[in-house]
Protein backbone atom coordinates (compact mmCIF):
# COMPACT_ATOMS: atom_id res chain seq x y z
CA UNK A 1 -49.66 -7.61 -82.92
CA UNK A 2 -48.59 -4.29 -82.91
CA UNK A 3 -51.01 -3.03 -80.15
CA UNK A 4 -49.78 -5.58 -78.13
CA UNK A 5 -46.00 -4.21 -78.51
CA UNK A 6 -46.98 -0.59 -78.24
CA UNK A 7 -49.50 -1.72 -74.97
CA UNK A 8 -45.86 -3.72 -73.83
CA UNK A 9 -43.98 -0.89 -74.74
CA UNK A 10 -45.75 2.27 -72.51
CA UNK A 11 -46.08 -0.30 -69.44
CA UNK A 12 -41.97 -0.72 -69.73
CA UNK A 13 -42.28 3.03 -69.66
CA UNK A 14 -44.20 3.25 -66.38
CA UNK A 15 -42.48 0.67 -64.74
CA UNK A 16 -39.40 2.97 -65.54
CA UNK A 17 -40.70 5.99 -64.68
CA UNK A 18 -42.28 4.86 -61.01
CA UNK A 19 -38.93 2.90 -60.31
CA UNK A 20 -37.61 6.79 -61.66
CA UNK A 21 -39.73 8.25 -58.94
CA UNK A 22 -38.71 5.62 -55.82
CA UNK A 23 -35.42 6.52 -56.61
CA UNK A 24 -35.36 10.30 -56.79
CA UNK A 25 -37.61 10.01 -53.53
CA UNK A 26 -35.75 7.13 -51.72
CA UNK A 27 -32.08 8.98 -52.84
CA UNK A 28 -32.01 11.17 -49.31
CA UNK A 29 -32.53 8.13 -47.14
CA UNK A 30 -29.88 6.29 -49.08
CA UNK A 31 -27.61 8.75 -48.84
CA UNK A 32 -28.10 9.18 -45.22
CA UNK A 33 -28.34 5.28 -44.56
CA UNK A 34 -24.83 4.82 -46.63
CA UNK A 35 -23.44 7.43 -44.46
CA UNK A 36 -25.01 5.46 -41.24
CA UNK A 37 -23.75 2.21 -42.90
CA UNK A 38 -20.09 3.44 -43.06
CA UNK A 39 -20.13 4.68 -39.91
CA UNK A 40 -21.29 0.92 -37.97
CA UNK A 41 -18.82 -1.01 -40.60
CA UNK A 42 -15.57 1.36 -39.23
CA UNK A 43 -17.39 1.02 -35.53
CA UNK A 44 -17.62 -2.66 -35.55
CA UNK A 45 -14.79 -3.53 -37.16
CA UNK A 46 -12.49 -1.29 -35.16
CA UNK A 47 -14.61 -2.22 -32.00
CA UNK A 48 -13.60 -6.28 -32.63
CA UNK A 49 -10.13 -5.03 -33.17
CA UNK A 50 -9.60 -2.97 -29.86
CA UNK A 51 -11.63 -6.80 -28.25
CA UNK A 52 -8.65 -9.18 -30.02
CA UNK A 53 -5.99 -6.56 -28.17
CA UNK A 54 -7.96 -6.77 -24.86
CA UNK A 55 -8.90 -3.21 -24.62
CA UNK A 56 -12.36 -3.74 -23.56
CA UNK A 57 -13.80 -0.31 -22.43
CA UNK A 58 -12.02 1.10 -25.69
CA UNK A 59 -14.23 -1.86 -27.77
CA UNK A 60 -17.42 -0.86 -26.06
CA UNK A 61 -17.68 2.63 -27.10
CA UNK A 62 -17.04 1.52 -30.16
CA UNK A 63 -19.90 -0.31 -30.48
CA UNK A 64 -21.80 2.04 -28.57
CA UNK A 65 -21.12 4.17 -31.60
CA UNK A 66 -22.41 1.75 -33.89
CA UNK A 67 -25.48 1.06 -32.22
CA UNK A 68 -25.98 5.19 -31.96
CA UNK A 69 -25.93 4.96 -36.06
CA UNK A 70 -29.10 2.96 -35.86
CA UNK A 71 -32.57 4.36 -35.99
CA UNK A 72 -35.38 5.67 -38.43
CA UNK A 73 -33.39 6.89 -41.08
CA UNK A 74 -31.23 3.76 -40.96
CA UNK A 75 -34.77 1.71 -41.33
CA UNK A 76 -35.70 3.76 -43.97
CA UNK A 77 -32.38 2.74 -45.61
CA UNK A 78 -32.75 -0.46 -45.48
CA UNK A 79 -36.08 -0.38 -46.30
CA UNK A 80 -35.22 1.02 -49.87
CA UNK A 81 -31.78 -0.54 -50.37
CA UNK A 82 -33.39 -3.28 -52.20
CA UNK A 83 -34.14 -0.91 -54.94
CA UNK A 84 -30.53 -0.39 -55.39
CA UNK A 85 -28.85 -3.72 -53.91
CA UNK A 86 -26.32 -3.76 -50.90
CA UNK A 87 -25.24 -4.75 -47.80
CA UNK A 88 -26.76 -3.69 -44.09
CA UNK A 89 -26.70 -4.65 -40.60
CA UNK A 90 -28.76 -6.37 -38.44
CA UNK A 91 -29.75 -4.03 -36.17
CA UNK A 92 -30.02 -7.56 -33.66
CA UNK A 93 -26.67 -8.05 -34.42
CA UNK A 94 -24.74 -5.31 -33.37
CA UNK A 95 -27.13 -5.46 -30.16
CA UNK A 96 -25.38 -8.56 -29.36
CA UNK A 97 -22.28 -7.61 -30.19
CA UNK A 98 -22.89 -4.18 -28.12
CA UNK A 99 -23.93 -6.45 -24.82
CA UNK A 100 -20.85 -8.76 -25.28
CA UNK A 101 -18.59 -5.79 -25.83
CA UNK A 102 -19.94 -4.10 -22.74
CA UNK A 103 -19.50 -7.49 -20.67
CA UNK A 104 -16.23 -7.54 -21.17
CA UNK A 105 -15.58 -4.25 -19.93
CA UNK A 106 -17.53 -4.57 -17.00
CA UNK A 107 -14.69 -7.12 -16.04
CA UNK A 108 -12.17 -4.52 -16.77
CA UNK A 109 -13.50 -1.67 -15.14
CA UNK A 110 -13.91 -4.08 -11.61
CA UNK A 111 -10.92 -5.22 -12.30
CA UNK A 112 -9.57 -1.47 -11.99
CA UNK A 113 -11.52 -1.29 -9.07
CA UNK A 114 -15.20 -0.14 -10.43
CA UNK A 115 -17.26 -2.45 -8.68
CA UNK A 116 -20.53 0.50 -9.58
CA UNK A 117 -21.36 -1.71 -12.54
CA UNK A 118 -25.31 -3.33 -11.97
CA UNK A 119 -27.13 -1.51 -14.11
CA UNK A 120 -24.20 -2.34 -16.46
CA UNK A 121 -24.67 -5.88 -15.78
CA UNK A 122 -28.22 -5.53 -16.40
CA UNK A 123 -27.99 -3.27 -19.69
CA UNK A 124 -25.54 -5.83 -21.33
CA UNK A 125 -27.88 -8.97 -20.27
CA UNK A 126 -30.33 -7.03 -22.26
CA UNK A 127 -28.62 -6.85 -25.10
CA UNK A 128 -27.47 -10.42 -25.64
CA UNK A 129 -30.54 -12.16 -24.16
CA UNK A 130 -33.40 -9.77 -25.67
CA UNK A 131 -32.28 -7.02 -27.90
CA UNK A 132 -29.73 -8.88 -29.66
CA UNK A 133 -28.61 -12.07 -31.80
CA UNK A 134 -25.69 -13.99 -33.13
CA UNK A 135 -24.78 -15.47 -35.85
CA UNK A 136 -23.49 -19.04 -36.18
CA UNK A 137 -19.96 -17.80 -36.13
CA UNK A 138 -20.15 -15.78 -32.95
CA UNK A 139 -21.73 -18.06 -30.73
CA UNK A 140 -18.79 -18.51 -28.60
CA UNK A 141 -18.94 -14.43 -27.95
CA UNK A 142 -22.91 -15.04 -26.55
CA UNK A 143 -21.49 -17.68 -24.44
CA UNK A 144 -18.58 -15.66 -22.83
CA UNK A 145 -20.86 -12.84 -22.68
CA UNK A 146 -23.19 -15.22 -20.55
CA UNK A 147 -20.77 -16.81 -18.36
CA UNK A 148 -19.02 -13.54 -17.60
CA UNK A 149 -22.27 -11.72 -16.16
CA UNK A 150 -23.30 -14.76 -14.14
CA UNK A 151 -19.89 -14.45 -12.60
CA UNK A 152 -19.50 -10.81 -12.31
CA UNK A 153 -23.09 -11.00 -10.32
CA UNK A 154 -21.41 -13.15 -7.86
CA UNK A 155 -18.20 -11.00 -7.09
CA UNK A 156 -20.19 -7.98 -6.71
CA UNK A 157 -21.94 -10.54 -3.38
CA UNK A 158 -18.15 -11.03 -2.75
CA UNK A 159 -17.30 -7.18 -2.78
CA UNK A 160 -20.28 -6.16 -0.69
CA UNK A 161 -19.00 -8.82 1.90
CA UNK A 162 -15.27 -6.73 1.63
CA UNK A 163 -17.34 -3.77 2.22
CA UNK A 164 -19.18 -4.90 5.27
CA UNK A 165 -15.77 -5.76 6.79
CA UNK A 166 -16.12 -9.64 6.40
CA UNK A 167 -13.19 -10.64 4.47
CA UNK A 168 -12.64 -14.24 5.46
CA UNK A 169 -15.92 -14.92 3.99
CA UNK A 170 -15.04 -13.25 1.00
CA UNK A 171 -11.63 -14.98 0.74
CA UNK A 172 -13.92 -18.26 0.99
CA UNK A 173 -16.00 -17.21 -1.35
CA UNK A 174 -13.50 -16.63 -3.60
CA UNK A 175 -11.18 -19.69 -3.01
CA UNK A 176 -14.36 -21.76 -4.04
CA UNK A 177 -14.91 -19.56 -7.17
CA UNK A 178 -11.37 -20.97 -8.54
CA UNK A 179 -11.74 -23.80 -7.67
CA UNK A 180 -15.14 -24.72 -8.77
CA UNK A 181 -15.69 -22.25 -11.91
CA UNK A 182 -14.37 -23.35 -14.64
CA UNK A 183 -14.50 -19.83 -16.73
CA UNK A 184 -12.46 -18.09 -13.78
CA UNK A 185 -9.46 -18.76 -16.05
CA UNK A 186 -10.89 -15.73 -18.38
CA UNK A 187 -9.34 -12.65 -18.55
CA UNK A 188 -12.10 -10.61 -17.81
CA UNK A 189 -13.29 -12.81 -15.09
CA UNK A 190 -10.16 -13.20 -13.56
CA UNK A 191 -9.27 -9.11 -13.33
CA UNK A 192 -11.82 -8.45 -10.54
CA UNK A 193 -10.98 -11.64 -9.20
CA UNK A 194 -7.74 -10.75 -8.65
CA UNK A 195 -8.57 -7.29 -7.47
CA UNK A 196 -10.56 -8.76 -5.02
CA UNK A 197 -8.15 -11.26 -3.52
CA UNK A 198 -5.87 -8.42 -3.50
CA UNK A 199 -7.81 -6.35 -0.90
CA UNK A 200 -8.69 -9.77 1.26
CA UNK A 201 -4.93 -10.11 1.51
CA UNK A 202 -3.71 -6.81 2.70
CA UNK A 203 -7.07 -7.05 5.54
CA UNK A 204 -6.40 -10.14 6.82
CA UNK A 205 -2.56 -10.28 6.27
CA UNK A 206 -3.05 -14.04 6.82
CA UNK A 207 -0.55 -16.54 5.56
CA UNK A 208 -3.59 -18.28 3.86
CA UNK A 209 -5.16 -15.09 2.40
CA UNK A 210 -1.91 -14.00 0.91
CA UNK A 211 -1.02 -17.21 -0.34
CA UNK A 212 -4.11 -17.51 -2.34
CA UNK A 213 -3.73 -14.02 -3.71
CA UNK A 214 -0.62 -14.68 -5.13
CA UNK A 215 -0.44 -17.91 -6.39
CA UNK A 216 -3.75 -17.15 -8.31
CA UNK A 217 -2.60 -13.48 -9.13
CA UNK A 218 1.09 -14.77 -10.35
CA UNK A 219 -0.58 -17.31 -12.34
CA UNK A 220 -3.36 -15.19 -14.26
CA UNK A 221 -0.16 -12.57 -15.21
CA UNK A 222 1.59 -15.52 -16.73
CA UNK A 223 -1.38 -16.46 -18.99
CA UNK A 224 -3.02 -12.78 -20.02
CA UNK A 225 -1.46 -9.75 -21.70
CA UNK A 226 -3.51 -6.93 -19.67
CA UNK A 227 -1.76 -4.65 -17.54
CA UNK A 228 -4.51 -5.04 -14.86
CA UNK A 229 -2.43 -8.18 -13.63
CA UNK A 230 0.83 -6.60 -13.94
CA UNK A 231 -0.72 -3.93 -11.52
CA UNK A 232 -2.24 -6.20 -9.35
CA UNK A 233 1.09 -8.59 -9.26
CA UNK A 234 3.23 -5.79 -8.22
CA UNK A 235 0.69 -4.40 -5.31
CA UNK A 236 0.65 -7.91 -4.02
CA UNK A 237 4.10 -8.93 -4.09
CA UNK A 238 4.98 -6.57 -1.11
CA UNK A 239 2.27 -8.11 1.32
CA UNK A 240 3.76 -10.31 3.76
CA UNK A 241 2.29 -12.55 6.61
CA UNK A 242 3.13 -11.78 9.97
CA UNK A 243 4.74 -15.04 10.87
CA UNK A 244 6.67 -15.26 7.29
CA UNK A 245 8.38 -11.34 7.72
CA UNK A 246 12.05 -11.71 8.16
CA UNK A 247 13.61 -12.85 11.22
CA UNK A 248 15.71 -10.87 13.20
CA UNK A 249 19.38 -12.32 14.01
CA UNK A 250 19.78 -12.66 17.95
CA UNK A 251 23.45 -11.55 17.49
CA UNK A 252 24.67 -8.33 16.46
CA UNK A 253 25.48 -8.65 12.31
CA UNK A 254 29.06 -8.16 11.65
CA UNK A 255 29.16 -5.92 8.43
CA UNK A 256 27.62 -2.30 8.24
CA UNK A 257 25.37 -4.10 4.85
CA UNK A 258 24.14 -6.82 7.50
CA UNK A 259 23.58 -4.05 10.18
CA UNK A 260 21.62 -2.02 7.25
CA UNK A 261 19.39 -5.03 6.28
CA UNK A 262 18.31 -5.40 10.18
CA UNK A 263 17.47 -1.46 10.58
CA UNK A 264 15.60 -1.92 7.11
CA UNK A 265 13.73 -5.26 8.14
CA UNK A 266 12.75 -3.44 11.56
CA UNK A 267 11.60 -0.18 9.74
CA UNK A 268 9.37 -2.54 6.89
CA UNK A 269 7.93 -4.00 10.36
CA UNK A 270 6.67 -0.26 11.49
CA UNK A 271 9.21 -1.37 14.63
CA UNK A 272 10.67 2.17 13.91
CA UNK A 273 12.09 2.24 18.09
CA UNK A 274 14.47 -0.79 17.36
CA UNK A 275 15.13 0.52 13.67
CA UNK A 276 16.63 4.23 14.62
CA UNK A 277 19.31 2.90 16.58
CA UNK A 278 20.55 0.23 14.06
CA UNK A 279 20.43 3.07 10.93
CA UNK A 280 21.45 5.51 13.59
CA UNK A 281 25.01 3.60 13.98
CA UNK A 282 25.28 2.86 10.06
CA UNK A 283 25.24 6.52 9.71
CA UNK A 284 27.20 7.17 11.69
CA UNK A 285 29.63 4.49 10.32
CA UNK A 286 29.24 5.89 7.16
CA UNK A 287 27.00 9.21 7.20
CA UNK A 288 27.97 10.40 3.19
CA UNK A 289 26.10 7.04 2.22
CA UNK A 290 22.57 8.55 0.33
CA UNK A 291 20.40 5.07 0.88
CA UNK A 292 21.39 5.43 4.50
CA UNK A 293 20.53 8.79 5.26
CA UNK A 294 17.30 8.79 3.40
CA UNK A 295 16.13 5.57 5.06
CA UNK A 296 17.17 6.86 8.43
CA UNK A 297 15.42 10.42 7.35
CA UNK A 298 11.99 7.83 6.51
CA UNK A 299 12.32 6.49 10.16
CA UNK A 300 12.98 10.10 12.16
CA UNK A 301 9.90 11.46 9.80
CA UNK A 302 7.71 8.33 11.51
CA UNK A 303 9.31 9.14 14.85
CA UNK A 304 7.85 12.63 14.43
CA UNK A 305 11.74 14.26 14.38
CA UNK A 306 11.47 15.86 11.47
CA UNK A 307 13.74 18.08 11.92
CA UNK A 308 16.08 15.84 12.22
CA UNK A 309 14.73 14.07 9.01
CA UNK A 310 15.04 17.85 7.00
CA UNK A 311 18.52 18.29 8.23
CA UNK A 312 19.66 14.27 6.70
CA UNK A 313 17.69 15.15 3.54
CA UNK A 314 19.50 18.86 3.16
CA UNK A 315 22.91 16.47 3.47
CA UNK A 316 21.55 14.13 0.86
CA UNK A 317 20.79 17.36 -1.66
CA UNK A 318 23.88 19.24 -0.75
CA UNK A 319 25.86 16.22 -2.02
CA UNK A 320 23.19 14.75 -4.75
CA UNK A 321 21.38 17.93 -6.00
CA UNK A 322 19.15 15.58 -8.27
CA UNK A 323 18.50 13.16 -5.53
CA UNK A 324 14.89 12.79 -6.03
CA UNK A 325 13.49 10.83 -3.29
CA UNK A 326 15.58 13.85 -0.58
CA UNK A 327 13.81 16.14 -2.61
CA UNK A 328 10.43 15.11 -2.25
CA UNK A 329 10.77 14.10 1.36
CA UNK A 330 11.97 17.52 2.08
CA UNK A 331 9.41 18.75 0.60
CA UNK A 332 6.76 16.98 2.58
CA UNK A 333 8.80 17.67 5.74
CA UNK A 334 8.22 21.37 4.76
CA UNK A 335 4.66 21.18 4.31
């Protein structure tokens, strides 16, 4: 009986002394690998963070940096962390999440204007569709990573059609995209969507083109946060059809504000021959008014008088030293 304890006893002292060993050996990589770990845990959790506030291109280098922390030594990590207990990643997971993160800014950066983006496209397919995988709860990221590249492969078609000058078959293009694609509605679908009907607009300056642009535009700024749309809204806003620009009265207006309004309709127009003489006799109505004097300053600059435009802006300065719109016409006038 007693052999048998002793013979019990010295294995329970081997088995200590090799799990002694692993752990003296395996301490470097799990020092490393905890070091790795921390780093993808603060990645990926600031990475989803910067994704919930719509800063997409922020949320992909996150995860960038995450998926930089993997490698060797983080296999040889995990590979020991059993000895020890813990928690790791997935290395398939934060693949996945990397190609979702860098779908969604793919739509931001075309929505900026960035339409350089297919090996992007292809990089982030990757990632979901090979590299990567999802766990039950984040299905619904796979699936907006998925529906977002299938649609951002389409508008590049619709850019390259910009590019090549044909914009009504873009504008087509992209009036059956709304109406037929149900994900359009997403934000990061919807930013180079909008982009895009932006620059159909201000080439065809058609009633129809501008229309579309911003109905659509107006309506994606009232559902999403991003400042893409509130960029996009204002650049549109100004773009007018020819036959919807601002009449001009037959009869002479009556007050030097109606007279102003006419000269400033003409001068929007480009028709800078038949503005000049309206502003020309609102100046002279009322030549210490700053508004006037700069806008007729605008119009002599176009009329290539500019030095009758630098003498109006030296009146505008001499009276409103801080006036900053004389200033920096006078200083292009000077250039």
């Amino acid at each position: 009986m007693s052999d048998s304890n002793g013979g019990s006893f010295s294995f329970g002292l081997i088995r200590l002394g090799i799990f002694i060993v692993l752990l003296i050996l395996s301490a470097p990589f799990l020092a490393i690998g905890y070091y790795k770990n921390s780093n993808i845990k603060s990645s990926m959790d600031n990475g989803l963070k910067l994704m919930q506030t719509n800063k997409y291109v922020e949320a992909q280098a996150k995860f960038e940096d995450a998926a930089d922390s993997l490698g060797v030594l983080y296999d040889c990590y995990v590979t020991v962390l059993p000895l020890v207990g813990g928690r790791y990643y997935d290395k398939k997971y934060v693949f996945g999440l990397r190609g979702v993160a860098r779908a969604l800014a793919i739509g931001e950066k075309m929505g900026g204007g960035n339409f350089d983006v297919a090996e992007d496209i292809d990089e982030a397919e990757r990632d979901i569709s090979t590299r990567g995988k999802f766990p039950a709860d984040a299905a619904v990221l796979k699936e907006l990573g998925d529906v977002s590249l299938r649609s951002y492969r389409v508008l590049l078609l619709v850019h390259a059609d910009c590019q090549k000058g044909d914009h009504q078959k873009a504008l087509n293009e992209l009036k059956s995209m709304i109406e037929n694609n149900k994900y359009v509605g997403y934000d990061v679908v919807a930013m180079p969507v909008c982009y895009l009907l932006h620059q159909v607009a201000i080439n065809l300056k058609t009633a129809d083109a501008i229309d579309t642009a911003k109905n659509f535009i107006k309506a994606m700024k009232g559902v999403h946060d991003h400042p893409i749309f509130t960029q996009i809204a204002l650049a549109i806003d100004p773009v007018v059809a020819p036959s919807s620009q601002p009449r001009v009265a037959a009869a002479a207006p009556q007050s030097l504000k109606e007279k102003y309004q006419l000269g400033l309709a003409h001068a929007k127009r480009k028709d800078f021959a038949r503005a000049a003489p309206i502003l020309e006799d609102c100046y002279a109505t009322e030549p210490r008014n700053n508004v006037i004097a700069y806008t007729l300053a605008l119009v002599k600059r176009q009329q290539g008088q500019n030095e009758e435009a630098r003498k109006l802006c030296e009146e505008i300065l001499a009276r409103s030293p801080d006036d900053e719109k004389a200033g920096k016409l006078l200083a292009a006038l000077d250039k």
